[in-house]
PDB file of N, CA and C in Angstrom:
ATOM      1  N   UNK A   1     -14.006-101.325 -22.235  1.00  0.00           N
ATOM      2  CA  UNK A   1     -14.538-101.124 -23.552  1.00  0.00           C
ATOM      3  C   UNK A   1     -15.761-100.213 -23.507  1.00  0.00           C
ATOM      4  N   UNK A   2     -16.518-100.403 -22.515  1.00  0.00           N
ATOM      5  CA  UNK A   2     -17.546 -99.525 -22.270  1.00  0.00           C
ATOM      6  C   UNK A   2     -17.043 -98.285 -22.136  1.00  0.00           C
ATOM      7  N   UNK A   3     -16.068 -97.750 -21.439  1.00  0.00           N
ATOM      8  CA  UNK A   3     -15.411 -95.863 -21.505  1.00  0.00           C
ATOM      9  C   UNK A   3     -15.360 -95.617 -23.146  1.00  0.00           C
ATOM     10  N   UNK A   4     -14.693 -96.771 -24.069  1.00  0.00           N
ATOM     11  CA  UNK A   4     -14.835 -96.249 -25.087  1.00  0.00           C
ATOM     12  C   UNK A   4     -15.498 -95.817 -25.682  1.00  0.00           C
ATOM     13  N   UNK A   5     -16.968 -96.572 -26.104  1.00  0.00           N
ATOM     14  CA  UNK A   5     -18.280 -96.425 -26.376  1.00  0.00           C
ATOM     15  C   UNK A   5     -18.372 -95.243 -25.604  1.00  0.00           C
ATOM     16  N   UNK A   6     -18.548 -94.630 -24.630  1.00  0.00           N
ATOM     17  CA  UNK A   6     -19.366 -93.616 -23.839  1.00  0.00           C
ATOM     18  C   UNK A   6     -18.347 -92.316 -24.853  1.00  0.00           C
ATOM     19  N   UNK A   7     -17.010 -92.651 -24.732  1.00  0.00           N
ATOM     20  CA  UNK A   7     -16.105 -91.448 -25.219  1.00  0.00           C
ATOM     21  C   UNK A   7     -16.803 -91.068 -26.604  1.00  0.00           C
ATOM     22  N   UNK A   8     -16.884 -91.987 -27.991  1.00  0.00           N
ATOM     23  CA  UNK A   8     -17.668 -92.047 -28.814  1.00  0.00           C
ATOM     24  C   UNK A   8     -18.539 -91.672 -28.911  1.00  0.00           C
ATOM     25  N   UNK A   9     -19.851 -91.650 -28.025  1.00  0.00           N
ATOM     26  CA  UNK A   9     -20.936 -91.393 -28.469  1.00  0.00           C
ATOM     27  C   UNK A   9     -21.065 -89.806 -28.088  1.00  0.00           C
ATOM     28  N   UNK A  10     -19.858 -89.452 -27.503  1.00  0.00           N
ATOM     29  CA  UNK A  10     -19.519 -88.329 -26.896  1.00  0.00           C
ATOM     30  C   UNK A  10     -19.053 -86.833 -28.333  1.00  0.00           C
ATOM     31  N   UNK A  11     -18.511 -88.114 -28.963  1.00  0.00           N
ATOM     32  CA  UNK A  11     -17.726 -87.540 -30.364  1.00  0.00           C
ATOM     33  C   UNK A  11     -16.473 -87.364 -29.969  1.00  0.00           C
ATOM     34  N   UNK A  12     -16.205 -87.988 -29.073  1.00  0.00           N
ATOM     35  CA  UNK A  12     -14.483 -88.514 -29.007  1.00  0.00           C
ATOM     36  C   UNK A  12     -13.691 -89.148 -29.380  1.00  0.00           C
ATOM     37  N   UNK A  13     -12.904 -88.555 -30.397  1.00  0.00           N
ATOM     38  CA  UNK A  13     -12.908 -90.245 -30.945  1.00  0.00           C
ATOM     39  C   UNK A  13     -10.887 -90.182 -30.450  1.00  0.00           C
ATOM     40  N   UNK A  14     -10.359 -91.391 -30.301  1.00  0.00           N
ATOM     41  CA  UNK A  14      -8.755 -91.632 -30.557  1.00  0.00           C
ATOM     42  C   UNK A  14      -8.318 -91.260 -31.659  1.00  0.00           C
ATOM     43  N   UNK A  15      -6.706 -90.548 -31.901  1.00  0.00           N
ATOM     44  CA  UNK A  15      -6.050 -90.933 -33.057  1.00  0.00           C
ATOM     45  C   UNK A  15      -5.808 -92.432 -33.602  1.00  0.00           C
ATOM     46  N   UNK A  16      -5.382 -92.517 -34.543  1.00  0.00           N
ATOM     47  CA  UNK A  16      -5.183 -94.049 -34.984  1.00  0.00           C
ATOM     48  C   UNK A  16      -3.386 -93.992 -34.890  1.00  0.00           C
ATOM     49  N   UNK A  17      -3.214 -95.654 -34.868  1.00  0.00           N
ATOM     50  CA  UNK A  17      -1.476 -95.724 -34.403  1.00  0.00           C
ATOM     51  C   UNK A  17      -0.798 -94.977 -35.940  1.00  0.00           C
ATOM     52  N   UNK A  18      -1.415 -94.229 -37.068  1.00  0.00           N
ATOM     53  CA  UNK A  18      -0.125 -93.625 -37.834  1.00  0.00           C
ATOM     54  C   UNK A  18      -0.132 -92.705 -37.743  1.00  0.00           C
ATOM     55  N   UNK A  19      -1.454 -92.099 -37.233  1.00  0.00           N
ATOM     56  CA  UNK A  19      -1.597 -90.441 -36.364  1.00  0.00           C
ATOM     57  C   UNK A  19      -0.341 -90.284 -35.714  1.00  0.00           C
ATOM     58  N   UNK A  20      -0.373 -91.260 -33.945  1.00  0.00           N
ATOM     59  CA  UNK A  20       0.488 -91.229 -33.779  1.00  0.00           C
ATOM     60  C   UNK A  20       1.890 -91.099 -34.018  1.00  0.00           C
ATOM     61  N   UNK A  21       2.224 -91.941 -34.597  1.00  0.00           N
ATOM     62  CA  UNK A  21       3.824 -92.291 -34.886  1.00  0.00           C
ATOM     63  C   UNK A  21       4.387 -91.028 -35.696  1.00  0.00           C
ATOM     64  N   UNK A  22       3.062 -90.350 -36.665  1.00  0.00           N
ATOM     65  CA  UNK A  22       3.845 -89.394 -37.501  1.00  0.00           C
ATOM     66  C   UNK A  22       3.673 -88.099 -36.377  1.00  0.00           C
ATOM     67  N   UNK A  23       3.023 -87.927 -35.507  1.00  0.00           N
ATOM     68  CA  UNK A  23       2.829 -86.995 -34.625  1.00  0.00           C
ATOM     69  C   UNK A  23       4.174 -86.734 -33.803  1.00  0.00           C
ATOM     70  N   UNK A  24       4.431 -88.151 -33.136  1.00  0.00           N
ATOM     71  CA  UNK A  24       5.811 -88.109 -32.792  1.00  0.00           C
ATOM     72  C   UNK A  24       7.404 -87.907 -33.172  1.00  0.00           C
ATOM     73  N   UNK A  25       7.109 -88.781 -34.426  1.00  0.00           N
ATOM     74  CA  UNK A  25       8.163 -88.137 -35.304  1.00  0.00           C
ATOM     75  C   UNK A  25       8.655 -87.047 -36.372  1.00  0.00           C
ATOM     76  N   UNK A  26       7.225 -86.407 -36.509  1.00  0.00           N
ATOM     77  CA  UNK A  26       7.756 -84.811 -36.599  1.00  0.00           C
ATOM     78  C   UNK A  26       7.748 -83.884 -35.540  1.00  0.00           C
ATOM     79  N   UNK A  27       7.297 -84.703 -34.104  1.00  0.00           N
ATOM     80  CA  UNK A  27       7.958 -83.767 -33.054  1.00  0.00           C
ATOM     81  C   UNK A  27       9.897 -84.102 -32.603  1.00  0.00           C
ATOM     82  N   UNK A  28       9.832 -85.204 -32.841  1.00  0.00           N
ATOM     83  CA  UNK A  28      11.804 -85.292 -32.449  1.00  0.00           C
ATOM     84  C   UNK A  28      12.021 -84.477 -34.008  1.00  0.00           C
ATOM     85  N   UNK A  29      11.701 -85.082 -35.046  1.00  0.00           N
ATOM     86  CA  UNK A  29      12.439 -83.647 -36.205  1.00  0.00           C
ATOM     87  C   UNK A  29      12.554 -82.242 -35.511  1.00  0.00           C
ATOM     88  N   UNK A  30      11.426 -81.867 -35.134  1.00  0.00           N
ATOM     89  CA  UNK A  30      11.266 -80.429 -34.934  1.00  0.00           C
ATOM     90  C   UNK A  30      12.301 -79.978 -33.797  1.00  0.00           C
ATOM     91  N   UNK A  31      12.005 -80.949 -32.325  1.00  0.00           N
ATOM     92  CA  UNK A  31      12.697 -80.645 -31.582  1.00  0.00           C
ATOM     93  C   UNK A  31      14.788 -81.098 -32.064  1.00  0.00           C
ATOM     94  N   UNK A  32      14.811 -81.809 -32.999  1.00  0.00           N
ATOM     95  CA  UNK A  32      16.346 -81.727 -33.311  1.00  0.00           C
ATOM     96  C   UNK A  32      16.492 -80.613 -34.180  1.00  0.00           C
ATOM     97  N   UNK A  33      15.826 -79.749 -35.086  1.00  0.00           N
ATOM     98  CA  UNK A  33      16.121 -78.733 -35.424  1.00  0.00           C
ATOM     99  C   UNK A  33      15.875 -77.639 -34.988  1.00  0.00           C
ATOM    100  N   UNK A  34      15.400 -77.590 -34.201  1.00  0.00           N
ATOM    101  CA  UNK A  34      15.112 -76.433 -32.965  1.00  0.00           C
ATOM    102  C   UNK A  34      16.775 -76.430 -32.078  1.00  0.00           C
ATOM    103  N   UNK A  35      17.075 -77.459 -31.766  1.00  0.00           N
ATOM    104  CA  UNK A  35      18.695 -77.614 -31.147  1.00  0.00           C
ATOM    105  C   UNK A  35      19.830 -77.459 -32.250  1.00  0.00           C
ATOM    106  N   UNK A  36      19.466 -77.537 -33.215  1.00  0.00           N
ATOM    107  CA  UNK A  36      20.023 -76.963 -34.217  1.00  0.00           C
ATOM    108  C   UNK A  36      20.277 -75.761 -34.965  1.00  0.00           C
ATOM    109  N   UNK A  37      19.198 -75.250 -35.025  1.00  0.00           N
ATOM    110  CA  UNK A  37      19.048 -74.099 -35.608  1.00  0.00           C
ATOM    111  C   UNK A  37      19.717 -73.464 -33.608  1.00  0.00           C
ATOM    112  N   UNK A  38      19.145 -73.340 -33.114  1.00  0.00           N
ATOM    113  CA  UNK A  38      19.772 -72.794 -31.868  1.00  0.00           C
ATOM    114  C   UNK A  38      21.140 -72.680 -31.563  1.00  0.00           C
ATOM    115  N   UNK A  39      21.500 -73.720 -31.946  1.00  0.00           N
ATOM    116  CA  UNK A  39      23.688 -74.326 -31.433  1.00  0.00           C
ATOM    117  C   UNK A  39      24.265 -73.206 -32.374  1.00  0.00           C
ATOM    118  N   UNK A  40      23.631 -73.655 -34.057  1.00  0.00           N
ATOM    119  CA  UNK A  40      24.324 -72.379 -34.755  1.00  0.00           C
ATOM    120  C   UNK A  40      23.702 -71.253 -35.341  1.00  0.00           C
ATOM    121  N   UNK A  41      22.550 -70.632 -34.392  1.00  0.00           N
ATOM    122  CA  UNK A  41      22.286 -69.615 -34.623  1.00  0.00           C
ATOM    123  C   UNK A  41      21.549 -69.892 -36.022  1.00  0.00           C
ATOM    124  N   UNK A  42      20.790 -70.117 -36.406  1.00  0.00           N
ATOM    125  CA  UNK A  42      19.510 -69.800 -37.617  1.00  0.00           C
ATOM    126  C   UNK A  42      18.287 -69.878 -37.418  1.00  0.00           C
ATOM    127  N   UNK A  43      17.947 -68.806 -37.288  1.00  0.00           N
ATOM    128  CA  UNK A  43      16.662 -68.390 -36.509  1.00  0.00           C
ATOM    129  C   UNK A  43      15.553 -69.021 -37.804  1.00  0.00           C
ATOM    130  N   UNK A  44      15.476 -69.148 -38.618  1.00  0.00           N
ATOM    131  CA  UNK A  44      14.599 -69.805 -39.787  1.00  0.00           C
ATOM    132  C   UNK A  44      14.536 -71.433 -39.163  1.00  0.00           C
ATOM    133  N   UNK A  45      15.612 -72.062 -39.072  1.00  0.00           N
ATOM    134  CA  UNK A  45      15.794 -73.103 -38.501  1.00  0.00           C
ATOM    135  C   UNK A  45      14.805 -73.481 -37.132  1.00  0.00           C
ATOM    136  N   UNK A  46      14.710 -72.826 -36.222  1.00  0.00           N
ATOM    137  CA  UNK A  46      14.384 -72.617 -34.819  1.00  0.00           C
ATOM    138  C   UNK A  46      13.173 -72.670 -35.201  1.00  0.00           C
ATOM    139  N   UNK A  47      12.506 -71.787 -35.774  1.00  0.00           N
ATOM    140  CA  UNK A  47      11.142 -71.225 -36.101  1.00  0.00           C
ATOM    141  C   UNK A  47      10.674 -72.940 -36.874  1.00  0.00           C
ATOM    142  N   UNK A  48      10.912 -73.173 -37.534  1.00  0.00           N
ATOM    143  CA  UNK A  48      10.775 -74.294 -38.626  1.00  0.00           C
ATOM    144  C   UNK A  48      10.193 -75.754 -37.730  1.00  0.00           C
ATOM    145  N   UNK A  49      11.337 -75.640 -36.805  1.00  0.00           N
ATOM    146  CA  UNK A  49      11.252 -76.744 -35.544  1.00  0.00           C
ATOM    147  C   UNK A  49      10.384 -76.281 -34.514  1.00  0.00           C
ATOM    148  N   UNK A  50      10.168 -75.164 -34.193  1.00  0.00           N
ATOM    149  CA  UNK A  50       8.855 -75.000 -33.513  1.00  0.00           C
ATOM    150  C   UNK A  50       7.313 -75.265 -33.934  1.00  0.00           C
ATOM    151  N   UNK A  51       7.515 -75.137 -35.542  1.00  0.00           N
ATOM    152  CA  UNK A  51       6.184 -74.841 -36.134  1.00  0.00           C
ATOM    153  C   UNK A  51       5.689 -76.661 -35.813  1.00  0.00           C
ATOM    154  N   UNK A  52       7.191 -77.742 -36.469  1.00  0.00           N
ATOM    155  CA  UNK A  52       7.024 -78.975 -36.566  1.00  0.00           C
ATOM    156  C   UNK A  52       6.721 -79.440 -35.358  1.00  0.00           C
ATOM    157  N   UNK A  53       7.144 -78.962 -34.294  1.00  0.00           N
ATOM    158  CA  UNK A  53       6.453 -79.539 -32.739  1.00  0.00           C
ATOM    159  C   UNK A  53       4.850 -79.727 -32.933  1.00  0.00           C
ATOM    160  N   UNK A  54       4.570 -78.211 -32.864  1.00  0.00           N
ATOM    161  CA  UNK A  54       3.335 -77.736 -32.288  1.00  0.00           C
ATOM    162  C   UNK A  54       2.113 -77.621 -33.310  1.00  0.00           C
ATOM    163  N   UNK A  55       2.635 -78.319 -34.845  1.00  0.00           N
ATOM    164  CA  UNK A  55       1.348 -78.216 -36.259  1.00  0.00           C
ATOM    165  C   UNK A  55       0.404 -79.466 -35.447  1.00  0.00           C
ATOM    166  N   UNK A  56       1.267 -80.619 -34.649  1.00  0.00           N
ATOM    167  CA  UNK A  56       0.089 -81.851 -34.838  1.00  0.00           C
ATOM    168  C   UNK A  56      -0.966 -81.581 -33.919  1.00  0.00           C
ATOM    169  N   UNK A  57      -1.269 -80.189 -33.256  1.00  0.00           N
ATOM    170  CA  UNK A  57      -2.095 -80.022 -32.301  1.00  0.00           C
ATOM    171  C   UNK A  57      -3.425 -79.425 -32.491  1.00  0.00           C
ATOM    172  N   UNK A  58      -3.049 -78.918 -34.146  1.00  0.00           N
ATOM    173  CA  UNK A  58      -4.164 -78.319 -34.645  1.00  0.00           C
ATOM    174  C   UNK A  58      -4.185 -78.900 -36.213  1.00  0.00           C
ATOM    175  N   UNK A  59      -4.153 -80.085 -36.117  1.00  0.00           N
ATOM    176  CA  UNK A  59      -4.681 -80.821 -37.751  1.00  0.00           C
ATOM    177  C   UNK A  59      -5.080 -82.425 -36.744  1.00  0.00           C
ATOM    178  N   UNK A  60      -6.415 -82.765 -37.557  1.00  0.00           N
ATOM    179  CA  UNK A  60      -7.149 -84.103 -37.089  1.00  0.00           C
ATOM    180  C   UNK A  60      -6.769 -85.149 -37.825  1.00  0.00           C
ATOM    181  N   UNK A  61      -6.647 -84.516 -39.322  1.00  0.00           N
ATOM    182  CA  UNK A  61      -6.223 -85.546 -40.057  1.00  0.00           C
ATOM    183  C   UNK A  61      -5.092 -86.178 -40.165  1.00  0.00           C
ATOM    184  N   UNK A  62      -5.225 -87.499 -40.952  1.00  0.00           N
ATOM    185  CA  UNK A  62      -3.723 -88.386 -40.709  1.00  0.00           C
ATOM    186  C   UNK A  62      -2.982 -88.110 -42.331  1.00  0.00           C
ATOM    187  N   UNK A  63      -3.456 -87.446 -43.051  1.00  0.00           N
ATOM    188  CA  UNK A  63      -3.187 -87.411 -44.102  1.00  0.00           C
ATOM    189  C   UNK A  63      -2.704 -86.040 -43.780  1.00  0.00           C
ATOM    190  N   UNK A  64      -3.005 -85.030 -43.611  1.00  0.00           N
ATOM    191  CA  UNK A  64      -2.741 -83.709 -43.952  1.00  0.00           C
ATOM    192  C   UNK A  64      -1.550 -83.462 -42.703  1.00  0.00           C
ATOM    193  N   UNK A  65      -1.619 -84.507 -41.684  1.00  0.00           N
ATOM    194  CA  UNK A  65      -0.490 -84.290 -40.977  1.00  0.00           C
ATOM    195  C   UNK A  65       0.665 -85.051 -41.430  1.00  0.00           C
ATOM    196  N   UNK A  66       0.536 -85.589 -42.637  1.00  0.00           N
ATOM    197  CA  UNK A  66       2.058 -85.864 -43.467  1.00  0.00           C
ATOM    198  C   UNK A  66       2.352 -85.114 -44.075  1.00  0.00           C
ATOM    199  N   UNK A  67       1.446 -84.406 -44.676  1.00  0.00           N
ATOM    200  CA  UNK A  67       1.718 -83.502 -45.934  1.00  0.00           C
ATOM    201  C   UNK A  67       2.052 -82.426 -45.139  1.00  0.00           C
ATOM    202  N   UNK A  68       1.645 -81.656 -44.238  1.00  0.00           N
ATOM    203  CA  UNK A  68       2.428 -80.439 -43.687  1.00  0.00           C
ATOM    204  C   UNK A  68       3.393 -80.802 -43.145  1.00  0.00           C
ATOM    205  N   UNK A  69       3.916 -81.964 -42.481  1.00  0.00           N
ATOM    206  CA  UNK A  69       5.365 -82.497 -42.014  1.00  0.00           C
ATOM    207  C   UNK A  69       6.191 -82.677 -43.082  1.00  0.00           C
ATOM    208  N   UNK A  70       5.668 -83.190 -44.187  1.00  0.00           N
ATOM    209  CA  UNK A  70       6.685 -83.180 -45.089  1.00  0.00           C
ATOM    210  C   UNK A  70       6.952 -81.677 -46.149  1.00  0.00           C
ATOM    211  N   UNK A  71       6.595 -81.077 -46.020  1.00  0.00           N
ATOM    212  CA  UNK A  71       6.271 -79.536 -46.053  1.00  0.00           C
ATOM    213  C   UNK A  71       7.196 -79.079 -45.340  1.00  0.00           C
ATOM    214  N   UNK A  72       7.004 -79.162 -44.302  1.00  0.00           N
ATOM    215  CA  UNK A  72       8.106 -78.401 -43.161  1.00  0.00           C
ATOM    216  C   UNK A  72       9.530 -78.870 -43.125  1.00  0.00           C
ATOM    217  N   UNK A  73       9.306 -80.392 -43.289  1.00  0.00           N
ATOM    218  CA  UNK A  73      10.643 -81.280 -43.464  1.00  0.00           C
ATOM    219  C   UNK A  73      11.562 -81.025 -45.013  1.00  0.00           C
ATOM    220  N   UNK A  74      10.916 -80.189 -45.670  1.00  0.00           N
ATOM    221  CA  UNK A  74      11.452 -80.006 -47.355  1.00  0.00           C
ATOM    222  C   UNK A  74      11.802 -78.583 -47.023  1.00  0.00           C
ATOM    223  N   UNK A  75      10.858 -78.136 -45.570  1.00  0.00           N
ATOM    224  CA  UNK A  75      11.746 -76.480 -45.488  1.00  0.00           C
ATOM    225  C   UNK A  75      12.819 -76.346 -44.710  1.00  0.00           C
ATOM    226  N   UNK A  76      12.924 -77.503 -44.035  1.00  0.00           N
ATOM    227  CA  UNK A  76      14.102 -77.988 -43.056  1.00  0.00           C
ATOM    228  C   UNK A  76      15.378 -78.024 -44.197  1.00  0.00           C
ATOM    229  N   UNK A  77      15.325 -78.804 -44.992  1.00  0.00           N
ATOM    230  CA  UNK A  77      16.455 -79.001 -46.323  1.00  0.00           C
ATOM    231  C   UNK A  77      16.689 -78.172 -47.253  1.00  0.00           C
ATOM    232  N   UNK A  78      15.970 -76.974 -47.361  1.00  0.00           N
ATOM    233  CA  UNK A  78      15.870 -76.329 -48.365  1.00  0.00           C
ATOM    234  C   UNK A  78      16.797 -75.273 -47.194  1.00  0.00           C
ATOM    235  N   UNK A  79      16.692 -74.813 -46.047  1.00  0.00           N
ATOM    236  CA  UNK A  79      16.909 -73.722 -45.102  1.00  0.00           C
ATOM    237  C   UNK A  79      18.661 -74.066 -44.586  1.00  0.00           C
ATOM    238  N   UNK A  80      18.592 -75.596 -45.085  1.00  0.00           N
ATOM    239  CA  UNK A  80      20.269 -76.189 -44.967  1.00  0.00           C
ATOM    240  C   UNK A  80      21.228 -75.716 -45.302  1.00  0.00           C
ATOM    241  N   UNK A  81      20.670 -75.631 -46.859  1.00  0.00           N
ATOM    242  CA  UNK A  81      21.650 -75.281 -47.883  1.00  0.00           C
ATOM    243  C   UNK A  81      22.228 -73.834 -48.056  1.00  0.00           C
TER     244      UNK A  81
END
């Protein structure tokens, strides 16, 4: 408990567990439409699933990393059709 405190006072702080979970699960989205867009060729597709990997690496927030996942995930469905 003490590393924590030291990380903290450091200005380190952890994500929280919905950081997580949404971090992860717009990385399997991304990475299944990345294998997707790839198998049949739609390069919009590919691109879409790359962006969804690699957005949670540069947003802190837990809020704004739903809203650009679900952003990306509405360009995933929209790029379907």
């Amino acid at each position: 408990m003490a590393n924590l405190q030291t990380l903290q006072s450091l200005g380190i702080l952890l994500p929280s567990p919905a950081y997580l979970i949404g971090a992860v699960l717009f990385g399997l989205i991304g990475f299944a439409a990345y294998r997707y867009g790839k198998r049949v060729g739609r390069r919009r597709s590919q691109w879409l699933g790359v962006a969804l990997m690699l957005y949670p690496y540069a947003i802190a927030q837990t809020w704004l990393l739903y809203v650009v996942g679900a952003a990306l995930c509405a360009g995933l469905f929209i790029d379907r059709n």
